[in-house]
Protein backbone atom coordinates (compact mmCIF):
# COMPACT_ATOMS: atom_id res chain seq x y z
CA UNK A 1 -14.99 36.58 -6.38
CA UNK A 2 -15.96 37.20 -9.84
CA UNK A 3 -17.74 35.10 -12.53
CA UNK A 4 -14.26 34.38 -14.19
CA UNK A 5 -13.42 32.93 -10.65
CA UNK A 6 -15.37 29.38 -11.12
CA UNK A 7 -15.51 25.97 -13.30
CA UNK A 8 -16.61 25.26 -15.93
CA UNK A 9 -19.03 23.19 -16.16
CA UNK A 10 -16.27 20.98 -18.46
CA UNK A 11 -13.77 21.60 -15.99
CA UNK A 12 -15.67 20.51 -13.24
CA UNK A 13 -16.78 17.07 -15.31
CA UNK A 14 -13.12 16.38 -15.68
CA UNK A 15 -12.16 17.31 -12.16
CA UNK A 16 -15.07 15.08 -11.00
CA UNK A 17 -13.80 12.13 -12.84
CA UNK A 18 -10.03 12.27 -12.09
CA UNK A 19 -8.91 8.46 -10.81
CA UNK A 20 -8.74 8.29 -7.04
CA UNK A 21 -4.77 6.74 -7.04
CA UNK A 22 -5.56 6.33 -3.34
CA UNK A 23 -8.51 3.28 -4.43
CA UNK A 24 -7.06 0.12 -5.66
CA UNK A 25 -9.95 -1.06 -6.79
CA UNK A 26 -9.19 1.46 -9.74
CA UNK A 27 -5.99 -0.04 -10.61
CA UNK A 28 -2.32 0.11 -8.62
CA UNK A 29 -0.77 3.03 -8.37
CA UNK A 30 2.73 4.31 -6.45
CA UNK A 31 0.73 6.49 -4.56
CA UNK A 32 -0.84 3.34 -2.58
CA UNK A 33 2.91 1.91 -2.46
CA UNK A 34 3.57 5.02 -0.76
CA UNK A 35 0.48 5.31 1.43
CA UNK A 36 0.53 1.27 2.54
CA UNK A 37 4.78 1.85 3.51
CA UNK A 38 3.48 5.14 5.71
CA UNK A 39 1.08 3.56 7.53
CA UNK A 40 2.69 0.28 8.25
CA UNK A 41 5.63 2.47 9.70
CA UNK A 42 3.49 4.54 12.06
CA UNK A 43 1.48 1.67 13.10
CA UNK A 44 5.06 -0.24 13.97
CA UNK A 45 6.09 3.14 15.95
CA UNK A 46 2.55 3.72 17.61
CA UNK A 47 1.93 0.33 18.57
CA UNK A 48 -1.87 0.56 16.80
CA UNK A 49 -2.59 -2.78 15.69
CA UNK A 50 -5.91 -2.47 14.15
CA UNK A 51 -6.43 1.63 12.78
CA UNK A 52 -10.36 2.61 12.22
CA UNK A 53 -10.42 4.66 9.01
């Protein structure tokens, strides 16, 4: 891998402080929408009640 290979150290910043659309507590987001409709549905099929994340 050569030095042209990594970050920036601006790149990197910004990468660091892209929203998480998964955390609500940042705002809504379709991803969560998406995420919440997912996991309902395999929780209905799988018959798990109460998930541990």
């Amino acid at each position: 891998m050569s030095h042209t290979d990594y970050l920036t150290s601006n790149q990197l910043y910004r990468a660091l402080n892209l929203r998480d659309l998964t955390d609500p507590e940042q705002g809504r987001h379709a991803i969560q929408s998406l995420l919440q409709s997912v996991t309902d549905r395999l929780q209905s099929e799988w018959d798990w009640a109460d998930p541990v994340w």
